[in-house]
C-alpha atoms as a PDB file:
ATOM      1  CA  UNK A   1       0.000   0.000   0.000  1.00  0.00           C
ATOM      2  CA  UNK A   2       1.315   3.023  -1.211  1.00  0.00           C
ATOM      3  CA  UNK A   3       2.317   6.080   1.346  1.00  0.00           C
ATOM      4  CA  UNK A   4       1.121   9.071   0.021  1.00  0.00           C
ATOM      5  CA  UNK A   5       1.337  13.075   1.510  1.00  0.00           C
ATOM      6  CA  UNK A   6      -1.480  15.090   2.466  1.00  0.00           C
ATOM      7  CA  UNK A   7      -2.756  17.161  -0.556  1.00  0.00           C
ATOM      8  CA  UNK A   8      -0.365  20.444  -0.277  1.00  0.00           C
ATOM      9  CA  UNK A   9      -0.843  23.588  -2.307  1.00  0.00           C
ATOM     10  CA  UNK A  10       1.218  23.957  -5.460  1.00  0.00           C
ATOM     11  CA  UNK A  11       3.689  26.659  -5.148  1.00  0.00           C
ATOM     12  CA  UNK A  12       3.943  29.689  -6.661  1.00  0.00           C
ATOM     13  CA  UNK A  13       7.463  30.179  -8.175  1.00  0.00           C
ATOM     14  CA  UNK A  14       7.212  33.752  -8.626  1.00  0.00           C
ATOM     15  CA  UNK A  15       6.476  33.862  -4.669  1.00  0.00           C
ATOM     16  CA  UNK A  16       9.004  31.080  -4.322  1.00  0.00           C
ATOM     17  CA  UNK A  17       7.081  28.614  -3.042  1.00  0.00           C
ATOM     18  CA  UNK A  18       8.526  25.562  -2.499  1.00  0.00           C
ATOM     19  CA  UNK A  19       8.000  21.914  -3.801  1.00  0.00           C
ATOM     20  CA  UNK A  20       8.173  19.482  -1.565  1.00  0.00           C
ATOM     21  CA  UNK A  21       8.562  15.529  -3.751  1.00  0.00           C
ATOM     22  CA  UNK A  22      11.154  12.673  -3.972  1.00  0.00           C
ATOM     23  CA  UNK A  23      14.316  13.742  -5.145  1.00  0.00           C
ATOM     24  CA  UNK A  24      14.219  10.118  -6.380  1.00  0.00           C
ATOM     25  CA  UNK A  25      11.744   7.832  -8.083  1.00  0.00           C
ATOM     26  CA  UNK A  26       8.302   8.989  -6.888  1.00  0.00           C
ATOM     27  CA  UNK A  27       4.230   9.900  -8.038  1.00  0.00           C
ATOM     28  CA  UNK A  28       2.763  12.650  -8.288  1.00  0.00           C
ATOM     29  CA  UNK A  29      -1.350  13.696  -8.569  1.00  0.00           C
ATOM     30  CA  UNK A  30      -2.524  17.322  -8.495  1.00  0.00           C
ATOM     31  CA  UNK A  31      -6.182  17.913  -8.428  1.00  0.00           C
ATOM     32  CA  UNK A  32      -7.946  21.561  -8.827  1.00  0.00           C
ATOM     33  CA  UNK A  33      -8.742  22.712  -4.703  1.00  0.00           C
ATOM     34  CA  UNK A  34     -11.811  24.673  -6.629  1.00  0.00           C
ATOM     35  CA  UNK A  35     -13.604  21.720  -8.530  1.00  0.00           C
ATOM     36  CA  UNK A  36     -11.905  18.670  -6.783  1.00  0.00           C
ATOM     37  CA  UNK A  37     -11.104  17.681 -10.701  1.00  0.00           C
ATOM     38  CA  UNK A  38      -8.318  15.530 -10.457  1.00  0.00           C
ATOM     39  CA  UNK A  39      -5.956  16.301 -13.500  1.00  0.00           C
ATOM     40  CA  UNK A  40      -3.276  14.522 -13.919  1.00  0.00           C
ATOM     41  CA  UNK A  41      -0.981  11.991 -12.689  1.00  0.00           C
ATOM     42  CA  UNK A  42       2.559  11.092 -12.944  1.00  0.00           C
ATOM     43  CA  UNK A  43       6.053   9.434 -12.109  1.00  0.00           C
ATOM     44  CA  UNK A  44       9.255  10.369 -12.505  1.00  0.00           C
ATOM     45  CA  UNK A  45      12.954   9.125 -11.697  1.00  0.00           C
ATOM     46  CA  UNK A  46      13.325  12.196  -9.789  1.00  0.00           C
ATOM     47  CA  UNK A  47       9.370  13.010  -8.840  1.00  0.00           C
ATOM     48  CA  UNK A  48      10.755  16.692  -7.753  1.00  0.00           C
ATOM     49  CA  UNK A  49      12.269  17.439 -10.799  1.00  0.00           C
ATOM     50  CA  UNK A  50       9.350  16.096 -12.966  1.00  0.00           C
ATOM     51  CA  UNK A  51       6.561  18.155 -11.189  1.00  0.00           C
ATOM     52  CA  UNK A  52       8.763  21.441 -11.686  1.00  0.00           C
ATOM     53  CA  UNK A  53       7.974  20.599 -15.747  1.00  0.00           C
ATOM     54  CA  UNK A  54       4.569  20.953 -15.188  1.00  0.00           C
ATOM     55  CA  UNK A  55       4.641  24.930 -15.913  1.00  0.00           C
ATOM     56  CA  UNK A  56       5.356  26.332 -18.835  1.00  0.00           C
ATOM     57  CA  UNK A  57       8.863  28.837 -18.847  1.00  0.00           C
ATOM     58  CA  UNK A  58      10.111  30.538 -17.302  1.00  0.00           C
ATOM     59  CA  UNK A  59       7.864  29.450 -14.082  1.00  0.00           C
ATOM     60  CA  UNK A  60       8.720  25.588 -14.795  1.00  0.00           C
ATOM     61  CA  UNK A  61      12.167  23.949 -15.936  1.00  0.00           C
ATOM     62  CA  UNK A  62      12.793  20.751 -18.589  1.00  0.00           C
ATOM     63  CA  UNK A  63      10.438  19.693 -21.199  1.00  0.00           C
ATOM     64  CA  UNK A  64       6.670  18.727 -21.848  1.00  0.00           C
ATOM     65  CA  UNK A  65       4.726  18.315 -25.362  1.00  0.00           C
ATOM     66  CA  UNK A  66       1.528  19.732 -23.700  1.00  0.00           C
ATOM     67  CA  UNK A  67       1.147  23.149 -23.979  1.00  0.00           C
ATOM     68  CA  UNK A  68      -2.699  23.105 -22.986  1.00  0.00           C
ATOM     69  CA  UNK A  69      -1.981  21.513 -19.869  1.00  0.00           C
ATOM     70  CA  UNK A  70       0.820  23.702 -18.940  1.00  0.00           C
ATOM     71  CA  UNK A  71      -1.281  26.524 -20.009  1.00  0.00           C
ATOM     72  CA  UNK A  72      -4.374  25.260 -17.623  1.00  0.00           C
ATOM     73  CA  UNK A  73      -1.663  24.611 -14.712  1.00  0.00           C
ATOM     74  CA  UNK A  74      -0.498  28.024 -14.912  1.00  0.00           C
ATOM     75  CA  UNK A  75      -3.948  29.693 -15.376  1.00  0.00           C
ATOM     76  CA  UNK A  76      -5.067  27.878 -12.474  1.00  0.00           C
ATOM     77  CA  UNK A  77      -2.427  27.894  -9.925  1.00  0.00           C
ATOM     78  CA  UNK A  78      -3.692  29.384  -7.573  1.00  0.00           C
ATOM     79  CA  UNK A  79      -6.187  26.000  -6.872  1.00  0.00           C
ATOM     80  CA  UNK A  80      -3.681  23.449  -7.842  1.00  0.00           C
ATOM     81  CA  UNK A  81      -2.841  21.506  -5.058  1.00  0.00           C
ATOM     82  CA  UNK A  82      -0.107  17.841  -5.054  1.00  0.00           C
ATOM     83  CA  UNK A  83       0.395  14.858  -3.465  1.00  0.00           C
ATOM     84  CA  UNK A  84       3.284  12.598  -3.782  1.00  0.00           C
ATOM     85  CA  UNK A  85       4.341   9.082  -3.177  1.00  0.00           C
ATOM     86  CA  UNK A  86       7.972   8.018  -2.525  1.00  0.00           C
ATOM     87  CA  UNK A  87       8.989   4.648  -4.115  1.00  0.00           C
ATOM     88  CA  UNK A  88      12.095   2.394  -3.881  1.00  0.00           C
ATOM     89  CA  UNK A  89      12.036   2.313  -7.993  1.00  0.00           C
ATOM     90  CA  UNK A  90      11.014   3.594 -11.547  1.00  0.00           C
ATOM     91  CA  UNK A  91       8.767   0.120 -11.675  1.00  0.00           C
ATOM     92  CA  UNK A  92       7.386   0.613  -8.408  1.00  0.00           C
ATOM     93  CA  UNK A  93       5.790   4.108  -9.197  1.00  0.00           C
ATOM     94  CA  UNK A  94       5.138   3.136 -12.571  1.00  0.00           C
ATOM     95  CA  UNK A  95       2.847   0.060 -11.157  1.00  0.00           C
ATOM     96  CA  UNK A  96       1.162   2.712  -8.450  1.00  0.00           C
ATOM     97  CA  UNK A  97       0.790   4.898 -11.740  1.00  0.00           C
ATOM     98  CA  UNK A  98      -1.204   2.368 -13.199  1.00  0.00           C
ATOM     99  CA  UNK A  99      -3.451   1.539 -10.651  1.00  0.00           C
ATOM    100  CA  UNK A 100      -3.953   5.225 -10.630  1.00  0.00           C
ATOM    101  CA  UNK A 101      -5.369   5.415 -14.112  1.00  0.00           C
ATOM    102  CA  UNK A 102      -7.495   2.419 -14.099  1.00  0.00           C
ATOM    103  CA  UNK A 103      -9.474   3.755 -11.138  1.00  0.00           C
ATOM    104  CA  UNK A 104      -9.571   7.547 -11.618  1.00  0.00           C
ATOM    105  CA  UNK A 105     -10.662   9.788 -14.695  1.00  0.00           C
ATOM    106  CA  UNK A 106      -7.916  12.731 -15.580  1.00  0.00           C
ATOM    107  CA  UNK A 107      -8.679  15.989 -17.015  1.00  0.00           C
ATOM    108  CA  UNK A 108      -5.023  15.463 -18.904  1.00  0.00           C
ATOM    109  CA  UNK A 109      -3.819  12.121 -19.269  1.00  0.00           C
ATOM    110  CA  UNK A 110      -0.206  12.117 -20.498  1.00  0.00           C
END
């Protein structure tokens, strides 16, 4: 059974909020506080590093292909709020991630 965080506001990099997921292989699932929408799940090697993709530059760092969802993340900040879930491996979140989709219905699912 997966341990997962209590849902935390996202931050605000312009305020420099901070992000608080694995450095290491994790999950991630941010839901909109507003609607209770869940929107997306993920995983990532480094969970931490992953999330801080989610924005679109210059608030977020690396690479995604989605610019609506970045778009929607950014427009919406303000009632985005995380959880994460630490895991051993890639494989382990990966399985967790799975589970995740068969159960729940994402606004964005990549």
């Amino acid at each position: 059974m997966p341990t997962w965080t209590p849902w935390r506001p996202f931050p605000d990099p312009r305020t420099r909020g901070i992000l608080s997921a694995p450095l290491g292989p994790g999950v991630y699932e941010l839901r909109n506080r507003a609607t209770g929408q869940l929107l997306i799940c993920g995983i990532g090697a480094n969970c931490a590093a992953r999330m801080s993709s989610l924005l679109p530059a210059p608030l977020g760092c690396g690479t995604r292909n989605n610019s609506d969802k970045r778009d929607y993340l950014r427009r919406q900040l303000r009632n985005i709020e995380y959880r994460t879930c630490a895991c051993k491996t890639r494989a382990e979140a990966a399985a967790i991630e799975r589970k995740l989709l068969a159960k729940a219905t994402y606004r964005f699912n990549t």
